[in-house]
C-alpha atoms as a PDB file:
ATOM      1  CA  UNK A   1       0.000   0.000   0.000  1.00  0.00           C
ATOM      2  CA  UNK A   2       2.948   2.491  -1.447  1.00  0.00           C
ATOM      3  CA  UNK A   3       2.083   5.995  -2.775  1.00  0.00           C
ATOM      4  CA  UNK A   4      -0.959   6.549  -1.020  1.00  0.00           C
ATOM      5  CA  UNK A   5      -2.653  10.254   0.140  1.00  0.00           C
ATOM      6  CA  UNK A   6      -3.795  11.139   2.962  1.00  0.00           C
ATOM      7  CA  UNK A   7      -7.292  12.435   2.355  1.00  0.00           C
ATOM      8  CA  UNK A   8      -8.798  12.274   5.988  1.00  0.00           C
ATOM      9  CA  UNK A   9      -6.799  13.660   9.368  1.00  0.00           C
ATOM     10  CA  UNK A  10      -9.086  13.648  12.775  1.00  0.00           C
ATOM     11  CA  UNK A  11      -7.962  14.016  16.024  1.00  0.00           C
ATOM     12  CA  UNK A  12      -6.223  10.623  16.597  1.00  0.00           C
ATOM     13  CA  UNK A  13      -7.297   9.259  13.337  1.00  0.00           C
ATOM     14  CA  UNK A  14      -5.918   8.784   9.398  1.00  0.00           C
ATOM     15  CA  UNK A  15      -7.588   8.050   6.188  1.00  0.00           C
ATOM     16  CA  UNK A  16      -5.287   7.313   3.296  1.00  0.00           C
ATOM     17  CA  UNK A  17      -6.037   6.083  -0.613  1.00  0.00           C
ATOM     18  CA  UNK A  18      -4.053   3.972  -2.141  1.00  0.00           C
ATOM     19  CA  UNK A  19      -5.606   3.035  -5.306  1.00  0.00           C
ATOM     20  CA  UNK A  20      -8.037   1.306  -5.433  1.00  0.00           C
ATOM     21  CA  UNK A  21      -7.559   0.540  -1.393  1.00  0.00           C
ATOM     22  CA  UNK A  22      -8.647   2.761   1.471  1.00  0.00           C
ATOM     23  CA  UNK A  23      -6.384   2.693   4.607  1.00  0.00           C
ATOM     24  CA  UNK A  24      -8.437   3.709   8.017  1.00  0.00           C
ATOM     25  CA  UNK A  25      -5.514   4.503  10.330  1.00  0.00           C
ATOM     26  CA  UNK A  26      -6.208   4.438  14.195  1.00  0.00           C
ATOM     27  CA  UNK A  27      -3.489   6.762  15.127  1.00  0.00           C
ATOM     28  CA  UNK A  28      -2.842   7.020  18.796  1.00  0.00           C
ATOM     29  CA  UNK A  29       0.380   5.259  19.686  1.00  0.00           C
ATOM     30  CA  UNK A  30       0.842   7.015  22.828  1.00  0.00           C
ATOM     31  CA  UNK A  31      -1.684   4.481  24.169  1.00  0.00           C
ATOM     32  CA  UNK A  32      -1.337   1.882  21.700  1.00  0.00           C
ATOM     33  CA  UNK A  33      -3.736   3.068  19.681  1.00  0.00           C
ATOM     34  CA  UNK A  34      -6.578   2.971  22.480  1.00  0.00           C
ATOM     35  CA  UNK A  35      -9.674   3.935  21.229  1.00  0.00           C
ATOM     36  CA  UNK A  36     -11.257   6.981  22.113  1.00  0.00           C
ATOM     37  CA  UNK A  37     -14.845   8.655  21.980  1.00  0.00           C
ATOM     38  CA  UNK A  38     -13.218  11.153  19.233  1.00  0.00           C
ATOM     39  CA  UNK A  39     -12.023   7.816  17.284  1.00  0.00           C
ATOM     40  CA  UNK A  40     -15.531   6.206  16.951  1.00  0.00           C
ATOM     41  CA  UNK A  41     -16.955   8.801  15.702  1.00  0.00           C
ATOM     42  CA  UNK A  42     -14.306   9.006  13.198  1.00  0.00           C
ATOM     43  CA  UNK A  43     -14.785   5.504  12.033  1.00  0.00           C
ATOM     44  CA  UNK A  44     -18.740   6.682  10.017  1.00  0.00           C
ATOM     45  CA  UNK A  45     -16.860   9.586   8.555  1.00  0.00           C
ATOM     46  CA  UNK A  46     -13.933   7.651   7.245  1.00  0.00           C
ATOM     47  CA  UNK A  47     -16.533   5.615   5.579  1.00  0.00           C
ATOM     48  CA  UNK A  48     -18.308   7.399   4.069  1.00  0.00           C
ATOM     49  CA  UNK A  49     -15.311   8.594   2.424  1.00  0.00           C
ATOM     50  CA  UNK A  50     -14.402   5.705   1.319  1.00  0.00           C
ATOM     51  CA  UNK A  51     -17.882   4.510  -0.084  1.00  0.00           C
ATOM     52  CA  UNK A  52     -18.528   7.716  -2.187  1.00  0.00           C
ATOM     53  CA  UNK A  53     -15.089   6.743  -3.928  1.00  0.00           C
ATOM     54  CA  UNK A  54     -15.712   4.662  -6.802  1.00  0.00           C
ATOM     55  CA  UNK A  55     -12.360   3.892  -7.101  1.00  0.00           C
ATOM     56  CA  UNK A  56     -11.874   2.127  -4.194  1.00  0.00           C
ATOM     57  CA  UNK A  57     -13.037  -1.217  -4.115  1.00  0.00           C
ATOM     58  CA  UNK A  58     -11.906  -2.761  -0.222  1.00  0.00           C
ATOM     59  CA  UNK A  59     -11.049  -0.951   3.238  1.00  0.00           C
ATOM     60  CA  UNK A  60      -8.200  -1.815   5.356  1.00  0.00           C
ATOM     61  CA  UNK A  61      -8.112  -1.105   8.879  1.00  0.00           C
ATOM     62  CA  UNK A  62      -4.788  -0.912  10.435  1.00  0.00           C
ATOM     63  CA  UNK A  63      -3.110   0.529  13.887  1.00  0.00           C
ATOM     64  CA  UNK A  64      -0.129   3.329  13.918  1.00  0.00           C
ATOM     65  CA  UNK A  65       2.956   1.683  14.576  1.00  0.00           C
ATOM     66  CA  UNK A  66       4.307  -1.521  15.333  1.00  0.00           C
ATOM     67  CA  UNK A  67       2.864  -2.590  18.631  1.00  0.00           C
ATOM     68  CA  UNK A  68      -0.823  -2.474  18.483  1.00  0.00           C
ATOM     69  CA  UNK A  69      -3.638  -2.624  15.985  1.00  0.00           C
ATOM     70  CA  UNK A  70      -6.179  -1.455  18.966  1.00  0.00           C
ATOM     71  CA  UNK A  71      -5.128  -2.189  22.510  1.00  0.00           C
ATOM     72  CA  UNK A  72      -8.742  -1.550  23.757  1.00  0.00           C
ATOM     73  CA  UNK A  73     -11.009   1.630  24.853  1.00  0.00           C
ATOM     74  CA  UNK A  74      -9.251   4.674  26.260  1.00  0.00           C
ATOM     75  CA  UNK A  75     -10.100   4.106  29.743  1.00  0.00           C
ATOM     76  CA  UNK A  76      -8.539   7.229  30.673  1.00  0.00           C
ATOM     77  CA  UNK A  77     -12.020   8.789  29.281  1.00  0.00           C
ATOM     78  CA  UNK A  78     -14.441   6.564  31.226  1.00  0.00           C
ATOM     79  CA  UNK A  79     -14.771   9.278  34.121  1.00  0.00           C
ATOM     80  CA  UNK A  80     -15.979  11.683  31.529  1.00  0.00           C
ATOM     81  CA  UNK A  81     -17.522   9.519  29.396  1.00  0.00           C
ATOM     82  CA  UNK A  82     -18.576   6.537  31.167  1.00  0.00           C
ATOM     83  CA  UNK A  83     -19.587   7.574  34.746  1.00  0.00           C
ATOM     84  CA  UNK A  84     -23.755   7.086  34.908  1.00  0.00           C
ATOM     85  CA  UNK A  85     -25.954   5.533  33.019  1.00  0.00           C
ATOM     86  CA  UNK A  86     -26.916   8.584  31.181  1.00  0.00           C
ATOM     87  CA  UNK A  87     -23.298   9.091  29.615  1.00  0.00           C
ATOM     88  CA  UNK A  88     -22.642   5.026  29.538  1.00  0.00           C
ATOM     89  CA  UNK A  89     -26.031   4.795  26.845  1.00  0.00           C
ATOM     90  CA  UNK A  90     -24.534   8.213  24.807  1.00  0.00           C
ATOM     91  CA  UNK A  91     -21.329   6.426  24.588  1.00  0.00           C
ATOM     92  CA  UNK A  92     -22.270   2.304  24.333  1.00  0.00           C
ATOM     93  CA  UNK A  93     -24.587   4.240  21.260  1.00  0.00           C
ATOM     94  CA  UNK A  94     -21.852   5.989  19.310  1.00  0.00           C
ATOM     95  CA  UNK A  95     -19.924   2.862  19.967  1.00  0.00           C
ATOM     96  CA  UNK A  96     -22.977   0.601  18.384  1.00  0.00           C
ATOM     97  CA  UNK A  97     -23.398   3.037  15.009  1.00  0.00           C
ATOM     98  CA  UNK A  98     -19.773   3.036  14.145  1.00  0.00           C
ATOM     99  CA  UNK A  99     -19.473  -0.692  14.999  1.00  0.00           C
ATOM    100  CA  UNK A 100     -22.991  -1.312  12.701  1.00  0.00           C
ATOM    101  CA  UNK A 101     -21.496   0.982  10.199  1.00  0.00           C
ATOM    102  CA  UNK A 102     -18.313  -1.630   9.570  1.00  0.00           C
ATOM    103  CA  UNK A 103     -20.680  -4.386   9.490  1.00  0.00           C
ATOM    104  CA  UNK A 104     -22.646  -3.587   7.011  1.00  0.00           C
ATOM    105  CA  UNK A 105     -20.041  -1.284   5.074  1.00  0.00           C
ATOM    106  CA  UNK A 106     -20.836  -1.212   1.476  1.00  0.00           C
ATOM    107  CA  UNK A 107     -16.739  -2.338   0.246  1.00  0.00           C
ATOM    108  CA  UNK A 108     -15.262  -5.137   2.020  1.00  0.00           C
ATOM    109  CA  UNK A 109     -13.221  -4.665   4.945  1.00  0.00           C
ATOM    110  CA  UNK A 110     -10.019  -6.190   6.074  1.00  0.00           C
ATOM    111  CA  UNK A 111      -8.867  -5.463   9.669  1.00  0.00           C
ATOM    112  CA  UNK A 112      -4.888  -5.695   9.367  1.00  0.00           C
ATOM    113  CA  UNK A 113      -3.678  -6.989  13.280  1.00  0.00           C
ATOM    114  CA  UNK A 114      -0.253  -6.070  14.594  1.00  0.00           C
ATOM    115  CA  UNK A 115       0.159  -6.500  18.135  1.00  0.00           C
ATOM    116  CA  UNK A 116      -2.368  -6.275  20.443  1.00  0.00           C
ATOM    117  CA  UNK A 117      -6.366  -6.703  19.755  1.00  0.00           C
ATOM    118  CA  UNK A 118      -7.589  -6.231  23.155  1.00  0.00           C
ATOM    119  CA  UNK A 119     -11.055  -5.230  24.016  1.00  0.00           C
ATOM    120  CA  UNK A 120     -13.027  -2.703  21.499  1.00  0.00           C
ATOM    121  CA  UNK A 121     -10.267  -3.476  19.091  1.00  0.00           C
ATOM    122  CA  UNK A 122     -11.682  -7.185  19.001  1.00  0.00           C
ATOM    123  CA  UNK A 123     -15.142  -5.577  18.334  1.00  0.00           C
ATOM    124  CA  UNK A 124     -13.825  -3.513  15.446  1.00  0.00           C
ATOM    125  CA  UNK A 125     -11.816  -6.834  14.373  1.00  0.00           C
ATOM    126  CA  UNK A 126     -15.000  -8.656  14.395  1.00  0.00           C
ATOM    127  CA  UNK A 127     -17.156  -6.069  12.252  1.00  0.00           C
ATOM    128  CA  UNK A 128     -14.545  -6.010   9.902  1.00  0.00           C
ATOM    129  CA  UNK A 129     -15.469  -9.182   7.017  1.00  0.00           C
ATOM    130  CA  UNK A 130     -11.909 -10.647   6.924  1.00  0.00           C
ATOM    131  CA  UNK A 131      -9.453 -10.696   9.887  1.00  0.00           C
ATOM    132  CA  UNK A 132      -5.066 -11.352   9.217  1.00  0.00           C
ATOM    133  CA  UNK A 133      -2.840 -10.998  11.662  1.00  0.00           C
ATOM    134  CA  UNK A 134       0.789 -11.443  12.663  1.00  0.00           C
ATOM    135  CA  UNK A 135       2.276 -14.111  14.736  1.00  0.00           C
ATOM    136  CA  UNK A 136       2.949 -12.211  17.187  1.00  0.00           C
ATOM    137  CA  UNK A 137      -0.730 -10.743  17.924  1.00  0.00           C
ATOM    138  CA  UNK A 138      -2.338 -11.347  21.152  1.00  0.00           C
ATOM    139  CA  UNK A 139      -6.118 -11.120  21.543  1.00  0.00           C
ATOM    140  CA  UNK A 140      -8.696 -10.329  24.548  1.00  0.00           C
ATOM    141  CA  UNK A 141     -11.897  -8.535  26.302  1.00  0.00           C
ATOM    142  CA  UNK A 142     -10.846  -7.505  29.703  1.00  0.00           C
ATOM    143  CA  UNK A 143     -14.080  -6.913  30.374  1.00  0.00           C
ATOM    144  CA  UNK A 144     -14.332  -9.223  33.300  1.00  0.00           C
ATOM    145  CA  UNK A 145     -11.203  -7.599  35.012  1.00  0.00           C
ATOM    146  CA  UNK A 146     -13.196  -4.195  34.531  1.00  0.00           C
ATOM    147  CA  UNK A 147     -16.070  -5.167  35.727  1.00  0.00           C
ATOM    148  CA  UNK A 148     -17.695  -4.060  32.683  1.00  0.00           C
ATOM    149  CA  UNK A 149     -20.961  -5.141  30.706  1.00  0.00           C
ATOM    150  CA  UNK A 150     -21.309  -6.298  27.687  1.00  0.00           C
ATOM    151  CA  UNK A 151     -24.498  -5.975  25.881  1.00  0.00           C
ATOM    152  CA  UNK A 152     -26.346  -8.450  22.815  1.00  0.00           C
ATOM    153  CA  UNK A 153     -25.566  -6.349  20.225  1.00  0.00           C
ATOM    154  CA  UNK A 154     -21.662  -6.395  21.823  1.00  0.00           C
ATOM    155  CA  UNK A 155     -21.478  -9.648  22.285  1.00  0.00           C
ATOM    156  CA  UNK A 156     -23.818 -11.803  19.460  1.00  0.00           C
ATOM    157  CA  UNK A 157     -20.941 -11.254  16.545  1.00  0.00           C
ATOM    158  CA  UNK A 158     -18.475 -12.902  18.789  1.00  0.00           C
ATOM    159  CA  UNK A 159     -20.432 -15.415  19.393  1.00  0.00           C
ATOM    160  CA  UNK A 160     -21.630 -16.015  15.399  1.00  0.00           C
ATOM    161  CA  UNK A 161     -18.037 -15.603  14.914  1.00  0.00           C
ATOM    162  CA  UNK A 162     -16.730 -18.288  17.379  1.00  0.00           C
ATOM    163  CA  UNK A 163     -19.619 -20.265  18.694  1.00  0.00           C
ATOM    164  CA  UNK A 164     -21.058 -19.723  22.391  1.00  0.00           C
ATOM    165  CA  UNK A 165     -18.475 -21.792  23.793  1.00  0.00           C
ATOM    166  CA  UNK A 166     -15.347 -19.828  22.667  1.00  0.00           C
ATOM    167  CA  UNK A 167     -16.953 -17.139  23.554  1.00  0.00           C
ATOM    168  CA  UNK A 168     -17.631 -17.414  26.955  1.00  0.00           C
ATOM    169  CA  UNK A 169     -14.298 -18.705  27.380  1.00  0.00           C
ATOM    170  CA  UNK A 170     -12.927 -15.158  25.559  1.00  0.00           C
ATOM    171  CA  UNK A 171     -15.656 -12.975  28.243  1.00  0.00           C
ATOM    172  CA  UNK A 172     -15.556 -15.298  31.549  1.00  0.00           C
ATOM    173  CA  UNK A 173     -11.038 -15.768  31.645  1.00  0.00           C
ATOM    174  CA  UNK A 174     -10.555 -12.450  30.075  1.00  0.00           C
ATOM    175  CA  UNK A 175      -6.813 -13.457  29.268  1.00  0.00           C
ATOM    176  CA  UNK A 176      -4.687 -12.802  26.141  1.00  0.00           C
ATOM    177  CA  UNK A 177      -5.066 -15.660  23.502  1.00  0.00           C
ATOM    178  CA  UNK A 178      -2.310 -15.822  21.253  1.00  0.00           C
ATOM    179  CA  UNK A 179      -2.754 -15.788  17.126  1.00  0.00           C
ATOM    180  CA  UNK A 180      -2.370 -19.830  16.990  1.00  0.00           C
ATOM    181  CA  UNK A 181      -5.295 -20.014  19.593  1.00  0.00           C
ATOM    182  CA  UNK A 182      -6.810 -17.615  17.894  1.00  0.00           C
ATOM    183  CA  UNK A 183      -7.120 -18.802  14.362  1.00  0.00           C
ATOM    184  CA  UNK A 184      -7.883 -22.450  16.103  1.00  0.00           C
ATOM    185  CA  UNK A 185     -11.109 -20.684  17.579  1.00  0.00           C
ATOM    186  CA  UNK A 186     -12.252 -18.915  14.288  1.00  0.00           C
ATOM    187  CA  UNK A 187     -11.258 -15.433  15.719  1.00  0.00           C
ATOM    188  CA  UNK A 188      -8.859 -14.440  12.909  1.00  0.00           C
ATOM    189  CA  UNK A 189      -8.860 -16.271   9.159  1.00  0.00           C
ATOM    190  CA  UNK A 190      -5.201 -15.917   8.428  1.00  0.00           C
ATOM    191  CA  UNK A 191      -1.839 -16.179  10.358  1.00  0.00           C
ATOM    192  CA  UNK A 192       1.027 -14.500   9.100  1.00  0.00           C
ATOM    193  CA  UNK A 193       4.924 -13.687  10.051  1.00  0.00           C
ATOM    194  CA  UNK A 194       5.310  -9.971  10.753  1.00  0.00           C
ATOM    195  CA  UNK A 195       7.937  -9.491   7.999  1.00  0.00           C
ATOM    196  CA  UNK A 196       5.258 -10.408   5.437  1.00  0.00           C
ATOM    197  CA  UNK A 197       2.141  -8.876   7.089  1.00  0.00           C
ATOM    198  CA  UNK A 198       2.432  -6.125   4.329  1.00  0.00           C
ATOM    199  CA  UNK A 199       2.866  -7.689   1.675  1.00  0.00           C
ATOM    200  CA  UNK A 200       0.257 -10.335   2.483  1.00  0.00           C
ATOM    201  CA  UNK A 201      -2.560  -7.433   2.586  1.00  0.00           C
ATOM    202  CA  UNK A 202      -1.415  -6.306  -0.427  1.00  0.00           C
ATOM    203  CA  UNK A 203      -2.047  -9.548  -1.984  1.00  0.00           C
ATOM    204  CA  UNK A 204      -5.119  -9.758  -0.337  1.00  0.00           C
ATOM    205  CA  UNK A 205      -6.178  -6.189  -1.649  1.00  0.00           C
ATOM    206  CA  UNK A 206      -5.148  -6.929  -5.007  1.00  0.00           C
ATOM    207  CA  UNK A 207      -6.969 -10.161  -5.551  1.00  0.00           C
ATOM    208  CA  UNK A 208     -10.595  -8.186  -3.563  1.00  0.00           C
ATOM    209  CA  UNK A 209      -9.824  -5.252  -6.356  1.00  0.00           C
ATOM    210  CA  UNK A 210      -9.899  -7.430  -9.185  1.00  0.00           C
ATOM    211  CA  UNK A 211     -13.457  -9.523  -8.275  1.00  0.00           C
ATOM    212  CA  UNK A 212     -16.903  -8.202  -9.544  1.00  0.00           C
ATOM    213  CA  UNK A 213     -17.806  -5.659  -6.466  1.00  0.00           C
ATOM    214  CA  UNK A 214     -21.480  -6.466  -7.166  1.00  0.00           C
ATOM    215  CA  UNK A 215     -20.656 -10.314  -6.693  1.00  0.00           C
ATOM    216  CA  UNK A 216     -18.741  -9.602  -3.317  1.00  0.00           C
ATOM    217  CA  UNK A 217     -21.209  -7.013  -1.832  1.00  0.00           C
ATOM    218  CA  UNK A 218     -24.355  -9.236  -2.804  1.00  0.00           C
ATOM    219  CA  UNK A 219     -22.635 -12.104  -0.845  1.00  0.00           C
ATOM    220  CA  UNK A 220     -21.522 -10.083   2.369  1.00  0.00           C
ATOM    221  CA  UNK A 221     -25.335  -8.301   2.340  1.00  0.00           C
ATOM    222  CA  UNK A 222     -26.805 -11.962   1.810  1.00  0.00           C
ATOM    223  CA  UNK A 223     -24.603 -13.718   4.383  1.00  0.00           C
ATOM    224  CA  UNK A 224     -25.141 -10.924   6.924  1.00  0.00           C
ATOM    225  CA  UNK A 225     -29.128 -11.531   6.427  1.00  0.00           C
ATOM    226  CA  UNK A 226     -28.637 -14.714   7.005  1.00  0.00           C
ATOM    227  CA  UNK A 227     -26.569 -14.904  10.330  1.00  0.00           C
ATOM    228  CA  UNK A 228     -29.316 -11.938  11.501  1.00  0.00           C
ATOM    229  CA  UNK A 229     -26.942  -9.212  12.626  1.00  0.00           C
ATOM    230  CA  UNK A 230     -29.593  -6.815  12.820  1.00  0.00           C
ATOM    231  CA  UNK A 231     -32.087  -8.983  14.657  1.00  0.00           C
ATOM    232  CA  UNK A 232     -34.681  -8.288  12.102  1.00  0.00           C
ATOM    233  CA  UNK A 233     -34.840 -11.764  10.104  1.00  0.00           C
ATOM    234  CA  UNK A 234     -33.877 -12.826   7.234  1.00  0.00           C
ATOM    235  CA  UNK A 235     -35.274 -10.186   4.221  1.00  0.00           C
ATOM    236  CA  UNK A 236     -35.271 -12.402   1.448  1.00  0.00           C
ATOM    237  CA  UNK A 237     -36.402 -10.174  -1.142  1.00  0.00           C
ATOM    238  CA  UNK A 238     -33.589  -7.974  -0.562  1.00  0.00           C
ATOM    239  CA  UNK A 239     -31.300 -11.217  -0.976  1.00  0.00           C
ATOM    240  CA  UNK A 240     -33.295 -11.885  -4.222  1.00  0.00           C
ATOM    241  CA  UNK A 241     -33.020  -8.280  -5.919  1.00  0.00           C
ATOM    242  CA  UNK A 242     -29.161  -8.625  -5.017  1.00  0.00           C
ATOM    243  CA  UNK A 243     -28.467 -11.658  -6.549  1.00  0.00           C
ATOM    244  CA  UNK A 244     -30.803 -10.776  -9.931  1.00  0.00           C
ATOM    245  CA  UNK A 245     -28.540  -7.724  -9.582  1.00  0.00           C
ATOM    246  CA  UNK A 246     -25.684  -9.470 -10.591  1.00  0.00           C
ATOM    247  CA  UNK A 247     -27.018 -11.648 -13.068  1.00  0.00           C
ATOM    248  CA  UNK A 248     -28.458  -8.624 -15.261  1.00  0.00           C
ATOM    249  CA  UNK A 249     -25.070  -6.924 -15.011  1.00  0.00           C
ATOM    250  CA  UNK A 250     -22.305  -5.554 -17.153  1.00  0.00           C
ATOM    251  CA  UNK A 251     -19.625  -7.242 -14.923  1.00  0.00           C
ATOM    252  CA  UNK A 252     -21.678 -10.718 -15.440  1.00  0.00           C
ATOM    253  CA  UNK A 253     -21.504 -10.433 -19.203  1.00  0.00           C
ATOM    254  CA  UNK A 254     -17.670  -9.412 -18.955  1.00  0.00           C
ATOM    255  CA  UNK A 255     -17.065 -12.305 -16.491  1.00  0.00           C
ATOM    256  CA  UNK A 256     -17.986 -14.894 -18.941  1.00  0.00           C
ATOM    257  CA  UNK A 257     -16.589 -13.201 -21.991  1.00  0.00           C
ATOM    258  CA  UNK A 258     -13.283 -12.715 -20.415  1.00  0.00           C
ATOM    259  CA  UNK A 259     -13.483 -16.678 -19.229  1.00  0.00           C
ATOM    260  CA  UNK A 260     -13.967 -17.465 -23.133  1.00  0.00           C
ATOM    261  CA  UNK A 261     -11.178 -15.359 -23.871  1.00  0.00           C
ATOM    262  CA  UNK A 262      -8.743 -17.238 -21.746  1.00  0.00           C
ATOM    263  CA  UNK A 263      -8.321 -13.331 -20.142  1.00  0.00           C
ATOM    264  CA  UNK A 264      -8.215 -11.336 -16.800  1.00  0.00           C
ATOM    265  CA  UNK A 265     -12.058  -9.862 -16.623  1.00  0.00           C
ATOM    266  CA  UNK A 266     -12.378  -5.868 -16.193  1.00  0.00           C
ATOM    267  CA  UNK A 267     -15.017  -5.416 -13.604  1.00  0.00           C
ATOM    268  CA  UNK A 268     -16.478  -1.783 -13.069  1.00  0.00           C
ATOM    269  CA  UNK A 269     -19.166  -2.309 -10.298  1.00  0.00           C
ATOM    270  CA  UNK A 270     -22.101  -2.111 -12.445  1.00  0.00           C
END
């Protein structure tokens, strides 16, 4: 992700562009890239960026530095923010739109793990669609040590990510779980040495960039109905208007004319 501009600077966050890849930057390494209230409500703005660009075709979340891609929530601010119930529902609500907003982003999202993934980082981790890490990435939710609560709309990803099981181990022992235990649970998809973490998303980007976007965003909307993230049901006709979609598309026609060909297909999203 070479040559990119910066086209976003917040308080403690960074948007970059990098063809056709946008980088969302969580840029506090003074506390390991803790995540304040500033930071969430960063995350909406960032993409919708990103989603107004045509150009860019997948979203990569990363952390500043070396050390951590989130190392939790800036607990520094929880006096402020996070001292009655009044200020707890402001914040756990800010918290739940930016979180909803990565869920159901409309370009797939890749959360690139360096370091630590403690706490609200997991949560980010786990709206993102694809998860790669290094091998030296540790993973938790403290929340048990905090004696904080977690509520259902906090907690069920985790649990369609990793299966109740897992998941109460993750919430009740609130230790760090290395990247091997992690990829064994179903936290992460990939596992990859530090000195090739870069290169890897690149790959990764590369290989998103080059699919039919309306193939890829009528699968994520589809499986997301399915697993009921939104606690609404399944909406089938939505499922049904996305895939006809992409069966009366120009990207479907070029698809199979570029598989005749024995050639790379061109896909331009509609």
């Amino acid at each position: 992700m070479s040559n990119s501009n910066q086209i976003f600077t917040g308080e403690k966050m960074i948007a970059e562009k990098s063809g056709s890849v946008g980088i969302m930057i969580f840029n506090n390494p003074k506390r390991l890239n803790a995540l304040s209230l500033s930071m969430w409500k960063d995350i909406p703005r960032i993409l919708d960026l990103f989603e107004k660009d045509d150009d860019i075709r997948v979203i990569v979340l990363k952390g500043s530095g070396t050390q951590a891609f989130i190392s939790g929530a800036d607990i520094s601010e929880f006096n402020k923010e996070r001292s009655d119930i009044n200020s707890i529902s402001n914040y756990d609500l800010i918290v739940h739109e930016a979180s909803t907003r990565l869920q159901y982003s409309e370009k797939p999202t890749i959360a690139m793990i360096r370091g630590y993934c403690i706490g609200g980082g997991l949560g980010i981790a786990i709206s993102c669609d694809i998860r790669i890490a290094n091998n030296q990435s540790t993973f938790a939710i403290p929340a048990a040590k905090l004696g904080l609560g977690y509520n259902i709309d906090s907690l069920k990803p985790l649990v369609f990510l990793v299966g109740p099981s897992f998941a109460k181990e993750i919430i009740c022992t609130a230790r760090q779980f290395s990247s091997e235990e992690a990829i064994h649970m179903g936290l992460i998809n990939r596992v990859v040495a530090d000195h090739a973490l870069d290169s890897y998303i690149d790959n990764y980007c590369t290989q998103l960039s080059d699919n039919a976007p309306l193939t890829i965003s009528a699968a994520r909307q589809t499986i997301n109905e399915i697993m009921n993230v939104n606690n609404t049901g399944i909406n089938k006709n939505l499922c049904d208007e996305l895939l006809e979609k992409c069966f009366v598309s120009e990207d479907y026609i070029e698809g199979r004319k570029a598989f005749m060909e024995k050639r790379k297909p061109v896909f331009k999203g509609r």
